[in-house]
Protein backbone atom coordinates (compact mmCIF):
# COMPACT_ATOMS: atom_id res chain seq x y z
CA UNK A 1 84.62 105.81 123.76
CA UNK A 2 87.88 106.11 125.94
CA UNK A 3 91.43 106.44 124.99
CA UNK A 4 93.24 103.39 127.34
CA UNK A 5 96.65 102.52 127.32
CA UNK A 6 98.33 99.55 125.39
CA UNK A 7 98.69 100.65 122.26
CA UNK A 8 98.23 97.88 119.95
CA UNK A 9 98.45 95.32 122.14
CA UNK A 10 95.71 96.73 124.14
CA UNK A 11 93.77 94.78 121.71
CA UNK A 12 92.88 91.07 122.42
CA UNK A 13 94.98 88.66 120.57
CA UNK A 14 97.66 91.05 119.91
CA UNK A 15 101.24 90.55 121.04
CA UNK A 16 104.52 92.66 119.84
CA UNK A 17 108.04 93.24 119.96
CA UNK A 18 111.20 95.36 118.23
CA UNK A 19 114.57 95.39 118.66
CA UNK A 20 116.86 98.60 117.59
CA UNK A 21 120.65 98.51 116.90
CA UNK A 22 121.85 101.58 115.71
CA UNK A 23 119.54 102.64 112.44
CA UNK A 24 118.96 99.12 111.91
CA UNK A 25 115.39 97.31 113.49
CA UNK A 26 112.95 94.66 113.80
CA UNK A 27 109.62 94.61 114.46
CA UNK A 28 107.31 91.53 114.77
CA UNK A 29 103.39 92.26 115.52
CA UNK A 30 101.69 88.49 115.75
CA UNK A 31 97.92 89.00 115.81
CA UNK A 32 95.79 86.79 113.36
CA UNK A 33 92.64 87.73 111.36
CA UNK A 34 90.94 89.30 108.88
CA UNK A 35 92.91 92.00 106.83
CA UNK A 36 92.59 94.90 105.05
CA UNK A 37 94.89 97.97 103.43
CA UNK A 38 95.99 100.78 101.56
CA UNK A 39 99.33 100.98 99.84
CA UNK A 40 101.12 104.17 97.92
CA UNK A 41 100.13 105.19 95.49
CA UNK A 42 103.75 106.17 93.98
CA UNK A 43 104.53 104.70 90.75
CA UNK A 44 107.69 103.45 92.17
CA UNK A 45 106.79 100.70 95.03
CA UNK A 46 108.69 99.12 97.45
CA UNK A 47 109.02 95.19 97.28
CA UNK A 48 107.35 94.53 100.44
CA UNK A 49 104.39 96.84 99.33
CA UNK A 50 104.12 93.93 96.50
CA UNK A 51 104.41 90.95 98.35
CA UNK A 52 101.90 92.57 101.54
CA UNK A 53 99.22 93.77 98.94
CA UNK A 54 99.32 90.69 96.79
CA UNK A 55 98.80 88.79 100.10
CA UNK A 56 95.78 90.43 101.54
CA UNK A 57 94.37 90.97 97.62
CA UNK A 58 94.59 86.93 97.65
CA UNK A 59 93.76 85.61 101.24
CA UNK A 60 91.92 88.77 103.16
CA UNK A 61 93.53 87.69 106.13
CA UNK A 62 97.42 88.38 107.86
CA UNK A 63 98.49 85.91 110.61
CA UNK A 64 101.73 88.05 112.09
CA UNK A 65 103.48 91.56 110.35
CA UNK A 66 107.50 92.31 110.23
CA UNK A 67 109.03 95.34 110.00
CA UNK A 68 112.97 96.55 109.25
CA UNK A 69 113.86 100.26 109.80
CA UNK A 70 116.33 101.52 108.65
CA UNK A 71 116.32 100.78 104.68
CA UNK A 72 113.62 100.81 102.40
CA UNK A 73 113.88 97.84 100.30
CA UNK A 74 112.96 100.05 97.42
CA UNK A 75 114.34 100.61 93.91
CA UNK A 76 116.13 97.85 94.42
CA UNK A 77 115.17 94.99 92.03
CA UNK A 78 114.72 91.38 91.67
CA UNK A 79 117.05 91.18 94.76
CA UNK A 80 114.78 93.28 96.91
CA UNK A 81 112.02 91.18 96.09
CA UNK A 82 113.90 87.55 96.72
CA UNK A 83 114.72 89.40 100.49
CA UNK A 84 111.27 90.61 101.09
CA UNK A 85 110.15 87.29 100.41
CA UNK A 86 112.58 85.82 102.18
CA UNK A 87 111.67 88.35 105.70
CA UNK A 88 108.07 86.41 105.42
CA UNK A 89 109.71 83.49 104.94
CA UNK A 90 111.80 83.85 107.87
CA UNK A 91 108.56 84.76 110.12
CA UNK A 92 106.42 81.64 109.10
CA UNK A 93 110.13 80.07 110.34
CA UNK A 94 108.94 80.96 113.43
CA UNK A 95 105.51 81.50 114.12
CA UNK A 96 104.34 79.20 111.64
CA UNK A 97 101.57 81.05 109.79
CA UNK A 98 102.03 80.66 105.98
CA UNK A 99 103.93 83.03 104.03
CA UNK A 100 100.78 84.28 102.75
CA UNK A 101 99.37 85.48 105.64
CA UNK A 102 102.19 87.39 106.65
CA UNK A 103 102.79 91.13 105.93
CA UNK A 104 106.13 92.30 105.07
CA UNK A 105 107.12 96.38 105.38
CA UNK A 106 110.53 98.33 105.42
CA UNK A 107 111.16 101.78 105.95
CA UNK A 108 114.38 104.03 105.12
CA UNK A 109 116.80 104.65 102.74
CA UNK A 110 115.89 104.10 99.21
CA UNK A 111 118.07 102.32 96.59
CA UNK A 112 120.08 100.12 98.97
CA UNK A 113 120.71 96.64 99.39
CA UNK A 114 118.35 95.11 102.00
CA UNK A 115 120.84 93.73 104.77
CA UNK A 116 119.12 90.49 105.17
CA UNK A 117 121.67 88.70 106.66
CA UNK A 118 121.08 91.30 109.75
CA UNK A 119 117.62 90.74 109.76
CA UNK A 120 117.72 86.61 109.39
CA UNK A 121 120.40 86.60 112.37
CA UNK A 122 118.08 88.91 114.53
CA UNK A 123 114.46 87.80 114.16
CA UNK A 124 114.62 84.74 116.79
CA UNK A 125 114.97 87.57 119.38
CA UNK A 126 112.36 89.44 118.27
CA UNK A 127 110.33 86.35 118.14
CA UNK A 128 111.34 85.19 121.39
CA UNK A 129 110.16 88.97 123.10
CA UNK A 130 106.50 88.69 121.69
CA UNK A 131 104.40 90.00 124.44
CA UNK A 132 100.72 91.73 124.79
CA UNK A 133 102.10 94.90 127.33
CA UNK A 134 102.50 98.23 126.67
CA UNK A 135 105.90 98.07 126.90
CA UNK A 136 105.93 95.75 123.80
CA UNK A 137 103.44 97.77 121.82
CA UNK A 138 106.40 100.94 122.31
CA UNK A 139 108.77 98.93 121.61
CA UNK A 140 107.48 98.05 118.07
CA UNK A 141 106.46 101.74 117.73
CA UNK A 142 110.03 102.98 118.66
CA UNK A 143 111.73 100.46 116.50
CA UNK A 144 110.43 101.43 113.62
CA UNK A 145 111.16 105.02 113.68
CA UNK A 146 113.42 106.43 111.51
CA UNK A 147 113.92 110.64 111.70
CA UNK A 148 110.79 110.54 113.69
CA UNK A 149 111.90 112.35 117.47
CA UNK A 150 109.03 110.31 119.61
CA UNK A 151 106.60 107.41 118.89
CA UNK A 152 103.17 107.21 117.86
CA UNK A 153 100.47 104.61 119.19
CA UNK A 154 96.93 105.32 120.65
CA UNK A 155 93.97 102.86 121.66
CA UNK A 156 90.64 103.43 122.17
CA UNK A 157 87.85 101.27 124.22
CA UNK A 158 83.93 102.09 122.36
CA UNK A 159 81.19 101.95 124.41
CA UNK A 160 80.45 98.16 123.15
CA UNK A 161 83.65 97.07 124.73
CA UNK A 162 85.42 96.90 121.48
CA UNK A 163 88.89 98.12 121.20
CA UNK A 164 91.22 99.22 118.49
CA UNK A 165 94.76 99.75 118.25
CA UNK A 166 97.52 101.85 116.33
CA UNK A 167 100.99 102.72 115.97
CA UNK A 168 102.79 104.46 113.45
CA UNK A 169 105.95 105.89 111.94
CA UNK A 170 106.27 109.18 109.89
CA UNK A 171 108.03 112.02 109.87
CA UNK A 172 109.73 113.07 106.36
CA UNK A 173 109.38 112.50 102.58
CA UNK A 174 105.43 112.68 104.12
CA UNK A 175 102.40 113.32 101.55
CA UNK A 176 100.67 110.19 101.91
CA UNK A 177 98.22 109.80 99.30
CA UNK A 178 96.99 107.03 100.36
CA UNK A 179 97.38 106.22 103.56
CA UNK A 180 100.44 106.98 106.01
CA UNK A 181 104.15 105.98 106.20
CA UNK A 182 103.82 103.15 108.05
CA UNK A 183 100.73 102.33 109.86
CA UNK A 184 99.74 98.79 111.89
CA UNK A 185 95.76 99.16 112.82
CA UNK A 186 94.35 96.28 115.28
CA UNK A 187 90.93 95.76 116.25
CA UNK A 188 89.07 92.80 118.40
CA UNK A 189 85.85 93.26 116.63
CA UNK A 190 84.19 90.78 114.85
CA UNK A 191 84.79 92.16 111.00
CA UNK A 192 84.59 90.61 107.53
CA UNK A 193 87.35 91.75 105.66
CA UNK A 194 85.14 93.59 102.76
CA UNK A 195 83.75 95.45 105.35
CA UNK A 196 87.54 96.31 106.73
CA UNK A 197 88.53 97.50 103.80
CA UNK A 198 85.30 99.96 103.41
CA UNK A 199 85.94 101.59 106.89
CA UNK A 200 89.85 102.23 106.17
CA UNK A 201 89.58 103.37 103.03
CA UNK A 202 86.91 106.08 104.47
CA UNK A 203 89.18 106.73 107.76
CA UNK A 204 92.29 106.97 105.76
CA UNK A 205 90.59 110.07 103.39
CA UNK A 206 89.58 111.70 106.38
CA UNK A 207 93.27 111.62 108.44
CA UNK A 208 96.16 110.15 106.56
CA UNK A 209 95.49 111.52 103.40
CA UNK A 210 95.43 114.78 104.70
CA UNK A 211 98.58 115.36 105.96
CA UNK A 212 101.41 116.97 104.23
CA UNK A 213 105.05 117.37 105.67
CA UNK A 214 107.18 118.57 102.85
CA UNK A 215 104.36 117.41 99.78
CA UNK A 216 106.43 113.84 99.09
CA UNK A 217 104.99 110.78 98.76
CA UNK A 218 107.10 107.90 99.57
CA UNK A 219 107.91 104.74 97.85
CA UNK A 220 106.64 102.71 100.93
CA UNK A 221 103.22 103.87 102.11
CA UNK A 222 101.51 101.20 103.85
CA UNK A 223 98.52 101.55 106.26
CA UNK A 224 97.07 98.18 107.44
CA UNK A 225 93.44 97.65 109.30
CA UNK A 226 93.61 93.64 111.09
CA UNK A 227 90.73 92.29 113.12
CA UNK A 228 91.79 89.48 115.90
CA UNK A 229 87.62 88.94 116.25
CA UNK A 230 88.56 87.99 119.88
CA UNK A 231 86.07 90.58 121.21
CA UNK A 232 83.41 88.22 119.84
CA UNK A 233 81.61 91.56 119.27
CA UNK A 234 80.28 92.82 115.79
CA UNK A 235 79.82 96.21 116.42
CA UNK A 236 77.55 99.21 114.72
CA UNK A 237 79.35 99.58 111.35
CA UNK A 238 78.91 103.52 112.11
CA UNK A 239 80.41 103.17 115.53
CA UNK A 240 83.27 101.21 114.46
CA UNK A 241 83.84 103.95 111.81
CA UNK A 242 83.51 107.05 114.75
CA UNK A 243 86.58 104.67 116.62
CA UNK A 244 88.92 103.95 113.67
CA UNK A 245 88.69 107.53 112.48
CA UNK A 246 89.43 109.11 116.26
CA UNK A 247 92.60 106.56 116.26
CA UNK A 248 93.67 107.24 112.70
CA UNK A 249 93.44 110.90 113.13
CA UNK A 250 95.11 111.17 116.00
CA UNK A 251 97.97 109.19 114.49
CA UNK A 252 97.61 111.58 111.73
CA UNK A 253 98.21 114.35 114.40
CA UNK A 254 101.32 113.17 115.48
CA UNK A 255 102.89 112.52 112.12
CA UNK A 256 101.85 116.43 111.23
CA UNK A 257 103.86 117.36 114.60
CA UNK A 258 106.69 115.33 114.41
CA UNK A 259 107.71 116.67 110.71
CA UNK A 260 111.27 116.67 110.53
CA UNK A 261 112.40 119.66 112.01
CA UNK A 262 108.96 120.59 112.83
CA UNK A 263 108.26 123.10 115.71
CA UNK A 264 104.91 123.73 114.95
CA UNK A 265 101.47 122.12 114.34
CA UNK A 266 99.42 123.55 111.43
CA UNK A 267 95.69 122.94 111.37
CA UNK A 268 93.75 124.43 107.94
CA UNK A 269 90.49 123.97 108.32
CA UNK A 270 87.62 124.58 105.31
CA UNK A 271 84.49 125.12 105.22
CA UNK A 272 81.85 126.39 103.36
CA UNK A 273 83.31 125.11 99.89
CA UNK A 274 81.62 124.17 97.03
CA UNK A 275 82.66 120.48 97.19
CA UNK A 276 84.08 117.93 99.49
CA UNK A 277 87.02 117.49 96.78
CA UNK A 278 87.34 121.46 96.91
CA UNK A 279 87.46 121.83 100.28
CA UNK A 280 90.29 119.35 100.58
CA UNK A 281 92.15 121.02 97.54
CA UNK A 282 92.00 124.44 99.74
CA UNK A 283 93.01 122.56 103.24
CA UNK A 284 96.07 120.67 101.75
CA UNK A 285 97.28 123.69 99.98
CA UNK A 286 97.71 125.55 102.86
CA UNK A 287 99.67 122.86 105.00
CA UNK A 288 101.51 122.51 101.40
CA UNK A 289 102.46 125.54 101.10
CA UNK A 290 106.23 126.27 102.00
CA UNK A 291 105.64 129.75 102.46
CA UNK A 292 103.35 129.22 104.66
CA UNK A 293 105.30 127.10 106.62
CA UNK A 294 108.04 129.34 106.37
CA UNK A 295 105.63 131.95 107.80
CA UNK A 296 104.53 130.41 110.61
CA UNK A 297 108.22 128.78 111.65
CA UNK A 298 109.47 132.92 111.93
CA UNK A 299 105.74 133.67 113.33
CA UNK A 300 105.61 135.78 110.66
CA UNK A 301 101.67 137.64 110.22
CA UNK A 302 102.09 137.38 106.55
CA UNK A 303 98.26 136.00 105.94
CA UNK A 304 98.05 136.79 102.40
CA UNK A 305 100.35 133.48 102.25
CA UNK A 306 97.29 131.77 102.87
CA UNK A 307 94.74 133.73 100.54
CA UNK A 308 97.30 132.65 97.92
CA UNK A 309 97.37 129.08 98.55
CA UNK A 310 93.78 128.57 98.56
CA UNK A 311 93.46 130.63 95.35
CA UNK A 312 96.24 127.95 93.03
CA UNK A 313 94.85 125.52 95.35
CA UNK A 314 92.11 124.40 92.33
CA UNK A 315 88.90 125.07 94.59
CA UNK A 316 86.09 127.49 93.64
CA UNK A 317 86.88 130.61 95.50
CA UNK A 318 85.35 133.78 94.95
CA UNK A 319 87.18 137.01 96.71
CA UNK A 320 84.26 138.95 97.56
CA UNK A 321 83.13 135.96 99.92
CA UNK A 322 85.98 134.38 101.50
CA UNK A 323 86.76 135.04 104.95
CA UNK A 324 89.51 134.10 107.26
CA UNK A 325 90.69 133.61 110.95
CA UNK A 326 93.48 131.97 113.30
CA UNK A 327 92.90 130.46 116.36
CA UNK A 328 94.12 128.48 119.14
CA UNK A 329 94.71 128.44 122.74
CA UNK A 330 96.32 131.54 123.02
CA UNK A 331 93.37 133.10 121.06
CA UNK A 332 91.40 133.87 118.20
CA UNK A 333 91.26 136.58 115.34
CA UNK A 334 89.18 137.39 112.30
CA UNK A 335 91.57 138.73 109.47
CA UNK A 336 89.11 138.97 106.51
CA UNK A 337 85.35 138.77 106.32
CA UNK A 338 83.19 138.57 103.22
CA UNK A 339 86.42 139.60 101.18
CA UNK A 340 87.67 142.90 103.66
CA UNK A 341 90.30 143.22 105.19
CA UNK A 342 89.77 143.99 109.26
CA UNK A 343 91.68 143.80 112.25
CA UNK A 344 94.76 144.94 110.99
CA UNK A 345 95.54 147.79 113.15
CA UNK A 346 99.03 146.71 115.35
CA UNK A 347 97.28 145.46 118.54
CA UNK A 348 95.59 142.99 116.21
CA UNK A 349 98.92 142.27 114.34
CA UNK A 350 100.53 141.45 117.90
CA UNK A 351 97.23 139.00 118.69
CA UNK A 352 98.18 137.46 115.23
CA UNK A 353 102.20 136.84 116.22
CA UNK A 354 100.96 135.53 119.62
CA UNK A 355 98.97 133.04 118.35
CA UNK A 356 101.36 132.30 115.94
CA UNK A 357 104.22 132.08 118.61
CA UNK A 358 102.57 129.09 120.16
CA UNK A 359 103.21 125.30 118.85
CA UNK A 360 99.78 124.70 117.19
CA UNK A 361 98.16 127.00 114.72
CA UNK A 362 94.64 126.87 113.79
CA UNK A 363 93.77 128.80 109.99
CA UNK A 364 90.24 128.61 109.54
CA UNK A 365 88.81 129.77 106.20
CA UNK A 366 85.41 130.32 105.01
CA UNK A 367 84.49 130.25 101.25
CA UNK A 368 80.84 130.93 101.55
CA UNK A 369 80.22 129.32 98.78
CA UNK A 370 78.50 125.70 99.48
CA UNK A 371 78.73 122.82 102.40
CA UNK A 372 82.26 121.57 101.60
CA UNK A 373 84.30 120.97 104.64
CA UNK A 374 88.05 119.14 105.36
CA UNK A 375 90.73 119.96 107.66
CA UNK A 376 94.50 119.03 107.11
CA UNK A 377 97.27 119.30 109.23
CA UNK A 378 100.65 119.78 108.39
CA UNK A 379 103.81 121.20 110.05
CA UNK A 380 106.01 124.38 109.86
CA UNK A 381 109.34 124.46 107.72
CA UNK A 382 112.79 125.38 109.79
CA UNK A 383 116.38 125.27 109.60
CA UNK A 384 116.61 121.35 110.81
CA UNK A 385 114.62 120.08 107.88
CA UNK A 386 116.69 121.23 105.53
CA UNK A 387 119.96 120.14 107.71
CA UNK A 388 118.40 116.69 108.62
CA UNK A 389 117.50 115.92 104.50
CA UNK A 390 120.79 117.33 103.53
CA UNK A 391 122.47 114.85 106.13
CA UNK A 392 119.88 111.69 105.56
CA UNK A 393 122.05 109.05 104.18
CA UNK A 394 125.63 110.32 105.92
């Protein structure tokens, strides 16, 4: 497997475009086939997460995808409903695939009037842009950014010669749950949609769901897995697993780095727990954790921020057997083995603040206590997230 460039439209059958004015953006993705996805899992749901999941729950299959940035289209009644309907309507307009087969997702501010006036006056461009470069995959990724600061796409070629295809947005109001902000997923392998759904479900537990930004999860979570089939290539089921979780992850990655305000990249791995489910509790309690965050945005060697997390987390932990380390490129150090304390003399304590100074931060814990294993990445809390959430809608 090779990363290539392209993005999503790296992928056979794919074409894209986005337009940005302001806060206010289109994105149309046209690529036709077999569908699959997760939605939020927020009691409170967005009305294109309605009409998108009722679509794939009754067809399996999504011809073309549009996007708005810039408002959320949730909380916002029977009215946000009529204009999600009416953004698929104004696609199949277009490009002809029925309204059914055509995904609908918003991202922004919530509890405002959709301006779908905007949107109905602009999509003809859009349309008329549709393209399979790379320039058109970045332009979808870019235009539906909100308070991310770059965009996220990736594509991989697997050794069979099938490719897949992502882009994403996400940067606040970021504990998925489910699957990511927003997240487009293209493939040109031959899939059944059953078996779709399988592999993103499994991908989307190992990457989306564990990243935390700031421990929200939004009203608009959608993560969707299409297969164009134009590879004419039905690949090893466990292959095409190894590929969608190395592009999902990575996506994951950048979402964890571009936290709003973010300087830093937290990694929190576990091992050694007593269950999978554990060893997730103790990961995602650590990225969680806003004094850990706040630790690591001052570089701060306060460690015992981390013993604490894992020990409200809800895992098994036992004192007497957990150990822990940080790591990274600048270095690594043991700060607690078997349940002592070691390495804390002040040459060790300046290793520690050098490996915190840098912009990714490994925290490796062992609890000794069974097989479990996860890793979750997060971001450090500064000044700017506070100013940029305290600013959001003015």
């Amino acid at each position: 497997m090779k990363i290539i460039d392209g993005g999503i439209c790296a992928v056979k059958g794919v074409r894209a475009a986005g337009i940005k004015q302001g806060k206010m953006g289109i994105a149309v993705i046209d690529g036709e086939g077999n569908a699959a996805g997760v939605f939020t899992k927020n009691k409170i749901i967005a009305a294109p997460l309605v009409i998108t999941r009722n679509n794939i729950y009754k067809t399996q299959r999504i011809g073309a995808v549009i996007v708005n940035s810039g408002n959320a289209n949730a909380f916002t009644g029977q009215q946000g409903m009529a204009d999600a309907k009416e953004m698929a309507s104004i696609l199949h307009h277009y490009l002809k695939y029925p309204e059914e087969n055509i995904a609908v997702s918003s991202t922004g501010v919530i509890g405002r009037k959709l301006n779908i006036e905007w949107i109905r006056d602009h999509v003809g461009e859009v349309v008329r842009s549709l393209d399979r470069s790379a320039e058109a995959s970045r332009n979808a990724a870019e235009t539906i950014m909100t308070t991310d600061t770059f965009h996220k796409e990736i594509a991989v070629e697997m050794d069979c010669g099938v490719r897949i295809g992502g882009i994403a947005k996400g940067s606040g109001m970021i504990e998925p749950n489910m699957g990511t902000m927003l997240a487009f997923i293209y493939t040109d392998a031959d899939i059944a949609s059953n078996t779709l759904d399988i592999c993103l479900k499994k991908a989307v537990d190992r990457s989306f769901n564990m990243v935390v930004v700031d421990g929200d999860t939004s009203t608009n979570d959608m993560a969707l897995l299409i297969s164009t089939g134009l590879s004419s290539i039905e690949p090893e089921i466990d292959d095409f697993q190894e590929g969608l979780d190395f592009v999902l992850t990575s996506l994951a990655k950048m979402i964890a780095k571009d936290g709003e305000g973010a300087t830093k990249l937290i990694e929190a791995h576990i091992q050694g727990a007593s269950s999978l489910e554990d060893a997730k509790l103790a990961s995602k309690a650590i990225v969680r954790s806003m004094l850990v965050k706040s630790a690591i945005f001052g570089e701060d060697p306060n460690w015992g921020r981390v013993v604490s997390a894992i020990g409200y987390s809800g895992c098994d932990v036992a004192e007497d057997k957990l150990s822990l380390s940080f790591s990274n490129e600048a270095g690594s150090i043991d700060i607690v083995r078997n349940g002592n304390i070691i390495g804390m003399e002040e040459n060790n304590l300046d290793m520690l603040r050098s490996i915190m100074s840098q912009d990714n931060i490994i925290i490796n814990a062992d609890l000794n206590i069974g097989t479990g294993e996860a890793t979750a990445w997060g971001c450090d809390l500064s000044y700017d997230y506070v100013k940029i959430n305290a600013e959001y809608t003015t």
